[in-house]
Protein backbone atom coordinates (compact mmCIF):
# COMPACT_ATOMS: atom_id res chain seq x y z
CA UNK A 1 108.63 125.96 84.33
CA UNK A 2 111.13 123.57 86.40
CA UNK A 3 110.11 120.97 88.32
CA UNK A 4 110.53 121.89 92.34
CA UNK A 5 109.42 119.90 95.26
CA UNK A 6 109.43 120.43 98.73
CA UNK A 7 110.96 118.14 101.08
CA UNK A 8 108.41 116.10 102.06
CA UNK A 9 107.03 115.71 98.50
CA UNK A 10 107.05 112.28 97.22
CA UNK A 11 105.13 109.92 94.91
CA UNK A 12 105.19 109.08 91.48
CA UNK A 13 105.40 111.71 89.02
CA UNK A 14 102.03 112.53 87.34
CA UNK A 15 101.64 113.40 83.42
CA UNK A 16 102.10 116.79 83.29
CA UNK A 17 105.45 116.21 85.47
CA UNK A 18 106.68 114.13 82.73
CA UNK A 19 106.11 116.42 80.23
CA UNK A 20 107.98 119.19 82.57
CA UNK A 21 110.97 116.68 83.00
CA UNK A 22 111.34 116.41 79.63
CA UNK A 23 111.49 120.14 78.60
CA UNK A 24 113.52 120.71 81.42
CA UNK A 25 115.99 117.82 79.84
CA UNK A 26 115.73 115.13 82.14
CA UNK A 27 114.27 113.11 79.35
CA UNK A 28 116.03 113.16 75.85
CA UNK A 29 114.80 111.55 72.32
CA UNK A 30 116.22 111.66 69.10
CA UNK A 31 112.54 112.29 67.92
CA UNK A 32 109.70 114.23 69.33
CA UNK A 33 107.16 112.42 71.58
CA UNK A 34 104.20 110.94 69.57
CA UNK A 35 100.73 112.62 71.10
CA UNK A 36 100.01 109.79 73.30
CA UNK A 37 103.50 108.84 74.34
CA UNK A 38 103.06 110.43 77.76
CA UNK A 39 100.54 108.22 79.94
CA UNK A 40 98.53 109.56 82.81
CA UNK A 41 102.00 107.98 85.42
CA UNK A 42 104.25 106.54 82.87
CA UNK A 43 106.19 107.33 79.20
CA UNK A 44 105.74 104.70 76.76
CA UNK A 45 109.56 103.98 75.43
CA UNK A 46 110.33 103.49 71.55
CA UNK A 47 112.21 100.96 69.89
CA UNK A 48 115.88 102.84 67.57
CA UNK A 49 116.58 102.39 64.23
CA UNK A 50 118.78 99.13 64.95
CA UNK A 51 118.39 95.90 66.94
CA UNK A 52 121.31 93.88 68.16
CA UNK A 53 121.06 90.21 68.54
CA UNK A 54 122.84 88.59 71.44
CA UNK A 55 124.19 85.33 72.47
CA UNK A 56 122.34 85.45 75.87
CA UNK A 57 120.41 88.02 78.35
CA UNK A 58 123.34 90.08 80.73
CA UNK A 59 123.56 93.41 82.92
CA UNK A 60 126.39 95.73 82.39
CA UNK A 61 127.84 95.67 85.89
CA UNK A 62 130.24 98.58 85.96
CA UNK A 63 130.35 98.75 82.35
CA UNK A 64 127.87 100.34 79.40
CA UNK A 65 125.63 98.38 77.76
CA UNK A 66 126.97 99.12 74.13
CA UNK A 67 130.23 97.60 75.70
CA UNK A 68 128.44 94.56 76.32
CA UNK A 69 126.99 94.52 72.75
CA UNK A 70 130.10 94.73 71.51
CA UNK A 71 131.10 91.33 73.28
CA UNK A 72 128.18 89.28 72.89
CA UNK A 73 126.23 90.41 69.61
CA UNK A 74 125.34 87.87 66.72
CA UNK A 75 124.26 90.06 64.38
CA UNK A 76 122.54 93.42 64.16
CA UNK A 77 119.06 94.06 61.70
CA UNK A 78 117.82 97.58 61.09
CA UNK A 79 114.26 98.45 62.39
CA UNK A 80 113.53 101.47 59.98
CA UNK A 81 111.21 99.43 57.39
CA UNK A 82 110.40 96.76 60.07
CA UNK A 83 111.87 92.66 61.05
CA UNK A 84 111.06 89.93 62.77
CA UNK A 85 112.61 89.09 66.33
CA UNK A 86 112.15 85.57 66.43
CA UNK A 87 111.26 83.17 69.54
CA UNK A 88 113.92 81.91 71.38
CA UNK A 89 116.16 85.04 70.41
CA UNK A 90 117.55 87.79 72.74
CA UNK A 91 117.73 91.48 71.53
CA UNK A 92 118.89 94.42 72.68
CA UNK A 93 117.52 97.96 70.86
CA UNK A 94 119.26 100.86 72.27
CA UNK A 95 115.80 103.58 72.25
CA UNK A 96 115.17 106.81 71.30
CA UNK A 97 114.53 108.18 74.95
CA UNK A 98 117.45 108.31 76.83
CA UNK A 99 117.98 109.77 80.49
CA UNK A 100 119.36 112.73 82.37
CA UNK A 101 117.70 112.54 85.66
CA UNK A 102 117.65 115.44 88.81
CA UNK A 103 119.53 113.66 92.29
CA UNK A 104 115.84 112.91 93.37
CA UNK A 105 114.38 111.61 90.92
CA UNK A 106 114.71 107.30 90.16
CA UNK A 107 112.74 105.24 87.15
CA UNK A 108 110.88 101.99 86.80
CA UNK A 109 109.98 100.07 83.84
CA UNK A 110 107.70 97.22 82.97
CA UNK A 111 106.34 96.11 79.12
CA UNK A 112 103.30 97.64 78.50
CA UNK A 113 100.20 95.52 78.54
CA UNK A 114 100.28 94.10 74.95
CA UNK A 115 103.43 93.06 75.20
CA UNK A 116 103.26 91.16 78.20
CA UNK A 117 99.80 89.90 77.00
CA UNK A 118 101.61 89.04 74.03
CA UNK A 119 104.22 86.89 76.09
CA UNK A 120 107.01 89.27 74.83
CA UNK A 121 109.68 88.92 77.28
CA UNK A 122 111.02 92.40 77.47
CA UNK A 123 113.05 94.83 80.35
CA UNK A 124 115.29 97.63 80.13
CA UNK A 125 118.39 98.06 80.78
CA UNK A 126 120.65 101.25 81.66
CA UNK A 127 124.80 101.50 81.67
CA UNK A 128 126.63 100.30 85.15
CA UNK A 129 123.13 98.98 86.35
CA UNK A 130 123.13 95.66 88.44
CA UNK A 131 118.86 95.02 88.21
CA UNK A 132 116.35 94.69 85.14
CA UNK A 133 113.92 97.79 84.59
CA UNK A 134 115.22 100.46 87.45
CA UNK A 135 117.29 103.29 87.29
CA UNK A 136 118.58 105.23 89.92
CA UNK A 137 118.31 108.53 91.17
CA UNK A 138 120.44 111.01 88.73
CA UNK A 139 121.11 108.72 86.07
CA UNK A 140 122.79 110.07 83.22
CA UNK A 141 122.63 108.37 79.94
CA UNK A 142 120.97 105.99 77.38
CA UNK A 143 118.47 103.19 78.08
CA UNK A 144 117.74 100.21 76.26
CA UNK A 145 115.55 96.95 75.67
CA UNK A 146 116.01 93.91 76.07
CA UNK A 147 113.44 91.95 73.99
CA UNK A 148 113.16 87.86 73.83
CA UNK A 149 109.63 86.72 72.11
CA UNK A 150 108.92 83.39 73.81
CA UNK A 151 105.65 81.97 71.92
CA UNK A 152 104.74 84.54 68.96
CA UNK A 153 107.58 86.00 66.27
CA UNK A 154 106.74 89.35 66.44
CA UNK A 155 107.19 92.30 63.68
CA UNK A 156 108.38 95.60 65.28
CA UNK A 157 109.94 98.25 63.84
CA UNK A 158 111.46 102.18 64.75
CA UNK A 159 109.16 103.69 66.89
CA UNK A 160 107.32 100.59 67.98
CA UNK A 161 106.34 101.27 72.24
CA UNK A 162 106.79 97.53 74.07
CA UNK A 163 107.74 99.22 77.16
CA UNK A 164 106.65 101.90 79.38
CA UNK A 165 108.88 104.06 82.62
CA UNK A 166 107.89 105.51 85.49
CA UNK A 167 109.40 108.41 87.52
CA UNK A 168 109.54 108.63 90.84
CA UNK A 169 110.70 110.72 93.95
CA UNK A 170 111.43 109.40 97.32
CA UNK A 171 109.77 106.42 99.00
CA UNK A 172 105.73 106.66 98.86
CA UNK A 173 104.60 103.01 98.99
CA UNK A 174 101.29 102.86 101.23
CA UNK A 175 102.07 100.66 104.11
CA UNK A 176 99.68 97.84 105.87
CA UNK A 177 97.44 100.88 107.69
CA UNK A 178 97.44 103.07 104.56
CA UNK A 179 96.28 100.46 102.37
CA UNK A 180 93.77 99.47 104.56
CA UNK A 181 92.56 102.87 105.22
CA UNK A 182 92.32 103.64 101.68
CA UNK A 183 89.92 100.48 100.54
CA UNK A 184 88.19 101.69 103.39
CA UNK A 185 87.36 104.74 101.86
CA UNK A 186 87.29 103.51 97.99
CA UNK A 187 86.94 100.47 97.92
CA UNK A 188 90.13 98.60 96.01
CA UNK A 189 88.53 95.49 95.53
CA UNK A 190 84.78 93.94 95.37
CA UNK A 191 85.54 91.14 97.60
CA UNK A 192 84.42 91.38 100.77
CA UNK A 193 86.95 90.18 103.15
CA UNK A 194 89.41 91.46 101.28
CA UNK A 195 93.81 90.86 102.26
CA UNK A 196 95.38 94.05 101.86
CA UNK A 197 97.63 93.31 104.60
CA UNK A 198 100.74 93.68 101.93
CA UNK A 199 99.12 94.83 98.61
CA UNK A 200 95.07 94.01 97.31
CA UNK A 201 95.43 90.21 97.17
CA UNK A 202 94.45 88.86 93.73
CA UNK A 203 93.48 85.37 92.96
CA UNK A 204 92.42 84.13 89.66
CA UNK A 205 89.08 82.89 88.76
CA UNK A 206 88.42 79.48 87.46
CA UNK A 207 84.99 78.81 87.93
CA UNK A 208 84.23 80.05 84.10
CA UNK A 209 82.78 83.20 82.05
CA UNK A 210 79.46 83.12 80.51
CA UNK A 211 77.46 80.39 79.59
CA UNK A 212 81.07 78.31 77.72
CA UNK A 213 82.30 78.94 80.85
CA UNK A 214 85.02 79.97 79.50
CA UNK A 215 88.17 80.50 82.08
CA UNK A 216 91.36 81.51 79.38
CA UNK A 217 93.47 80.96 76.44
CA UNK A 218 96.48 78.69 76.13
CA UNK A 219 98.87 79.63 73.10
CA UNK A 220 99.42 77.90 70.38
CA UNK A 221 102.86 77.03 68.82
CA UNK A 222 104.15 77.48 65.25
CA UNK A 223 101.77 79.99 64.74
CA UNK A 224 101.91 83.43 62.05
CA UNK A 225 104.20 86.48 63.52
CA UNK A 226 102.33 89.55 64.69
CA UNK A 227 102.53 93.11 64.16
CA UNK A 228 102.88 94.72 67.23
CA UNK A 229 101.42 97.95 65.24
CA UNK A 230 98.63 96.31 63.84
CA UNK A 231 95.30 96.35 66.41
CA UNK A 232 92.32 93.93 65.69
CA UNK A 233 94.20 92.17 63.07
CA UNK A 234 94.27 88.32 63.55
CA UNK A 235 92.06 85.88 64.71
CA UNK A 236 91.56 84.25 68.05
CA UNK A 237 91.60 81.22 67.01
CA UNK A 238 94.54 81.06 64.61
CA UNK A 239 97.02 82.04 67.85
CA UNK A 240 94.69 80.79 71.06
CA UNK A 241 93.02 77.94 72.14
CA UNK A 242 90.13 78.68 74.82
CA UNK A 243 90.25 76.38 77.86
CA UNK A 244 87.08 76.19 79.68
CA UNK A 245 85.98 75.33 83.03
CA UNK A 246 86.56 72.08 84.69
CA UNK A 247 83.97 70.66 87.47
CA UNK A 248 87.05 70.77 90.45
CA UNK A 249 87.53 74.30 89.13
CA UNK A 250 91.03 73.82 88.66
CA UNK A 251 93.03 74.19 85.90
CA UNK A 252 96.48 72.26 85.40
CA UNK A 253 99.36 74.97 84.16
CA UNK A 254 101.86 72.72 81.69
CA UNK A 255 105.67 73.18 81.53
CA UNK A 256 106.91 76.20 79.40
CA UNK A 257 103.32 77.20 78.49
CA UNK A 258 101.79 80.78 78.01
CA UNK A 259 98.39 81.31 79.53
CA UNK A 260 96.02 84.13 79.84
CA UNK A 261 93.40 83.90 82.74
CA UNK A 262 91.52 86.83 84.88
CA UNK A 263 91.84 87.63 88.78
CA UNK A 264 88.60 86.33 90.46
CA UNK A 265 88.30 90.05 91.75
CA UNK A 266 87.44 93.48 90.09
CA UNK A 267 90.20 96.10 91.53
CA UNK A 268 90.14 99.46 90.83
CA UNK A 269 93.02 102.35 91.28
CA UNK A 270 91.71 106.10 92.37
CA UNK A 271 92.85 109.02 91.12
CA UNK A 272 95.78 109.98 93.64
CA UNK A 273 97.55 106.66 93.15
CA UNK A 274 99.80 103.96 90.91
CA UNK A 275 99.29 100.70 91.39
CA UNK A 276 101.94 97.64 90.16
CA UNK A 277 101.13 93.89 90.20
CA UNK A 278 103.83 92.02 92.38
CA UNK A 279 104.41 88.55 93.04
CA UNK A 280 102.22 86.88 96.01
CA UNK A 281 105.10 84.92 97.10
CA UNK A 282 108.55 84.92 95.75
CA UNK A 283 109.61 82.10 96.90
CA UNK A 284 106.31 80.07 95.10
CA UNK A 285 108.67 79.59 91.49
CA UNK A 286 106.48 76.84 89.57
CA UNK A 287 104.66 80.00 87.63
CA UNK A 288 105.34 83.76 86.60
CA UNK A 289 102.07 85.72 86.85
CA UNK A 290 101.56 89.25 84.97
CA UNK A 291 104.75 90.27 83.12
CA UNK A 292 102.83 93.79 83.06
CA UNK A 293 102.82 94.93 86.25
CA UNK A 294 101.62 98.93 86.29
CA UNK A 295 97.94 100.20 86.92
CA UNK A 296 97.61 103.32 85.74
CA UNK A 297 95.43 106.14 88.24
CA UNK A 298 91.74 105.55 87.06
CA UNK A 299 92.36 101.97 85.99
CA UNK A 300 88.82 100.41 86.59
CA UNK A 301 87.95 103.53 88.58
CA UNK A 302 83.88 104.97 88.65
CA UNK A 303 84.57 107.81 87.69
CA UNK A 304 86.78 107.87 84.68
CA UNK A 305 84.48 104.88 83.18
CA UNK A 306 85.51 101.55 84.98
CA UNK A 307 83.42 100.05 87.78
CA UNK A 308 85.73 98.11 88.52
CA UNK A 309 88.24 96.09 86.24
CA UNK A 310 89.67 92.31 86.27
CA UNK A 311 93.41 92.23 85.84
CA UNK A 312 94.14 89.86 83.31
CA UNK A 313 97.01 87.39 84.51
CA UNK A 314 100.29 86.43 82.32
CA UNK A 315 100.29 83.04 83.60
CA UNK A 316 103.54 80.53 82.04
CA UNK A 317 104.52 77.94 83.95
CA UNK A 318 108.00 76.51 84.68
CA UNK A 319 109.81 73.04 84.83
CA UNK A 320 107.14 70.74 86.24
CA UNK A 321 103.33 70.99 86.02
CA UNK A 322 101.47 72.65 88.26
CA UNK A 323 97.34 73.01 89.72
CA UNK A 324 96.11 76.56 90.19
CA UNK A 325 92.65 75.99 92.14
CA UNK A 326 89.98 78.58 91.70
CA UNK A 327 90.69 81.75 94.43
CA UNK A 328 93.86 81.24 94.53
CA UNK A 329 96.20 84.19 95.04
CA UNK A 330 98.54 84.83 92.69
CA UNK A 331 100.23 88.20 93.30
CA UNK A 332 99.49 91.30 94.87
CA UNK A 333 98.38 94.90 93.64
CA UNK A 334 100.77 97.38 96.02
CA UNK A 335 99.42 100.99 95.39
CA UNK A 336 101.93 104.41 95.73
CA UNK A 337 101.02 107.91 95.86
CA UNK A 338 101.20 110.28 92.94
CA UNK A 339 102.54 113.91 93.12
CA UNK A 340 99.36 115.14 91.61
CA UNK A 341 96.39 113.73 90.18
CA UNK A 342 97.04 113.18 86.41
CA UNK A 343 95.69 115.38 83.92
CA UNK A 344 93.73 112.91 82.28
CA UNK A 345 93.06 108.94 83.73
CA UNK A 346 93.33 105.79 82.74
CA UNK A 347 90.23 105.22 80.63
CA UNK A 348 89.80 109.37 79.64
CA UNK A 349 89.38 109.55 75.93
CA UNK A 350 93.78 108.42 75.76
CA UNK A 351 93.20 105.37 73.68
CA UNK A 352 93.26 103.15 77.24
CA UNK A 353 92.31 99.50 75.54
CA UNK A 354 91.97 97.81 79.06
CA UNK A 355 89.27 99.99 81.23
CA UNK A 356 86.30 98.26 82.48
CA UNK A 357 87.96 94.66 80.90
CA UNK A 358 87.32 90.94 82.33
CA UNK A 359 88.95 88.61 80.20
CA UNK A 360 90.64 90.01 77.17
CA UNK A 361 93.70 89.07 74.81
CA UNK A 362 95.54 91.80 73.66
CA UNK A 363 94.25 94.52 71.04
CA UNK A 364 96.03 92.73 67.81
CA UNK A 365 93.40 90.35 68.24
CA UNK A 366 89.61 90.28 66.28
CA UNK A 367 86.63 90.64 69.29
């Protein structure tokens, strides 16, 4: 059955949409989709057989990306038995999903939560495209990666899933009243005078877990490479070291260091909605916060499990040290209406490795 809409439909497209967009041929693979490929808002995209590696990062312009490749690439290695993408290094893997999308319908991507967790720099990219991770309404053609491992070699391989796209149609961001209606009713966030004047303010906690008080990692350098396929496989302490709580409660971010720390507050996202993790201020540069931006519907939600979840924060500072102070706000959780409830949420029996999480390193890593 074909997707149809009315007119005044609009939100993100739910999983069972997906799936519908696909077999109508707005999404194309060169292999079928694994069982758990489709997410309850989003489509986890896989790594081709071949990576290209680049002299620096680029958008097309009003040219195609294998043009581009063509220009700039080093050298290419095949992904079919697996290799190493080194730090430093900039990639490009075409994928196996490519696009053919309807007028109204436009994409978003953003790495999935391992590989942001895993400080994997990675965006797609799509032919005559001027921005990272979008794609615009009707887009015909192929998409790729971008990948650029900044602290941990990684090992990935055909088929590997380091990013994840969202459909959408039309404009169904909830404005300042919306947002504020909605906590009203299910309560986004256990603070209680919470900002959701522009998106569930976030701030990250410093002030310690349990009795280390323990307040996040720092990652080490010239450590082993990682598997991205491989869950539960290394040890903390061989990639991580924990940083604790300080009396001030502050914690002092150092130049071109990868962090992981957890928002003071426990945020959930109901059934009906998507949520993505946005800067609190762009114009604030010293630190990048949460390279995984999407909350799926359900994320830390009562009823599929949660009761309430911490987002975990990407935290890597820039040129010059910088003090985060306990509470302070980081970024912003902006929330947009689905089409339809998903079939299944965030948390349902899907293999979700976040729900119900406070602090917590990626699922490569022994707990």
């Amino acid at each position: 059955m074909a997707l149809s809409f009315a007119v005044e439909d609009k939100g993100i497209l739910p999983d069972r949409m997906i799936a519908v967009l696909a077999a109508d041929g707005g999404i194309l693979s060169e292999n079928r989709f694994v069982p758990d490929q489709i997410q309850p808002a989003s489509l986890d995209l896989r790594l081709g057989e071949v990576a290209y590696r680049v002299r620096a990062s680029f958008l097309p312009g009003r040219t195609t990306v294998a043009r581009r490749i063509d220009e700039l690439k080093l050298h290419e290695i095949s992904l079919t038995d697996g290799a190493v993408l080194e730090t430093g290094c900039v990639y490009i893997v075409p994928l196996l999903e490519s696009l053919a999308l309807p007028s109204g319908i436009s994409a978003a991507a953003n790495p999935k939560s391992s590989t942001g967790r895993l400080d994997v720099f990675t965006r797609v990219i799509a032919d005559e495209t001027r921005g990272f991770d979008r794609v615009e309404p009707g887009y015909h053609g192929p998409l790729y990666a971008e990948i650029s491992p900044r602290t941990f070699p990684v090992l990935v391989r055909e088929g590997s899933r380091l990013s994840q796209i969202r459909f959408r149609r039309g404009h169904a961001l909830l404005n300042a009243d919306s947002l504020r209606d909605l906590h009203a009713r299910e309560r986004l966030v256990d603070a209680d005078n919470a900002d959701v004047s522009e998106g569930v303010a976030v701030s990250v906690d410093l002030s310690g877990l349990g009795p280390g008080g323990l307040v996040g990692y720092r990652a080490k350098r010239h450590t082993g490479l990682i598997d991205v396929e491989r869950r539960g496989g290394y040890a903390v302490a061989d990639f991580w070291e924990p940083m604790h709580a300080r009396p001030d409660k502050s914690l002092i971010l150092d130049p071109n260091e990868f962090y992981i720390l957890a928002s003071k507050e426990a945020v959930q996202v109901p059934p009906d909605y998507a949520a993505e993790m946005v800067p609190f201020d762009p114009l604030v540069g010293e630190f990048r916060v949460h390279y995984a931006g999407f909350f799926d519907p359900g994320f830390g939600y009562a009823g599929a499990g949660g009761k309430g979840a911490r987002a975990v924060l990407e935290v890597r500072s820039r040129e010059v040290p910088f003090i985060l102070e306990h509470g302070q706000i980081v970024g912003r959780l902006i929330y947009e209406k689905m089409l339809a409830k998903p079939e299944k949420l965030y948390g349902q029996g899907i293999g979700s490795n976040y729900q119900a999480q406070s602090l917590k390193l990626s699922k490569h890593f022994k707990t």
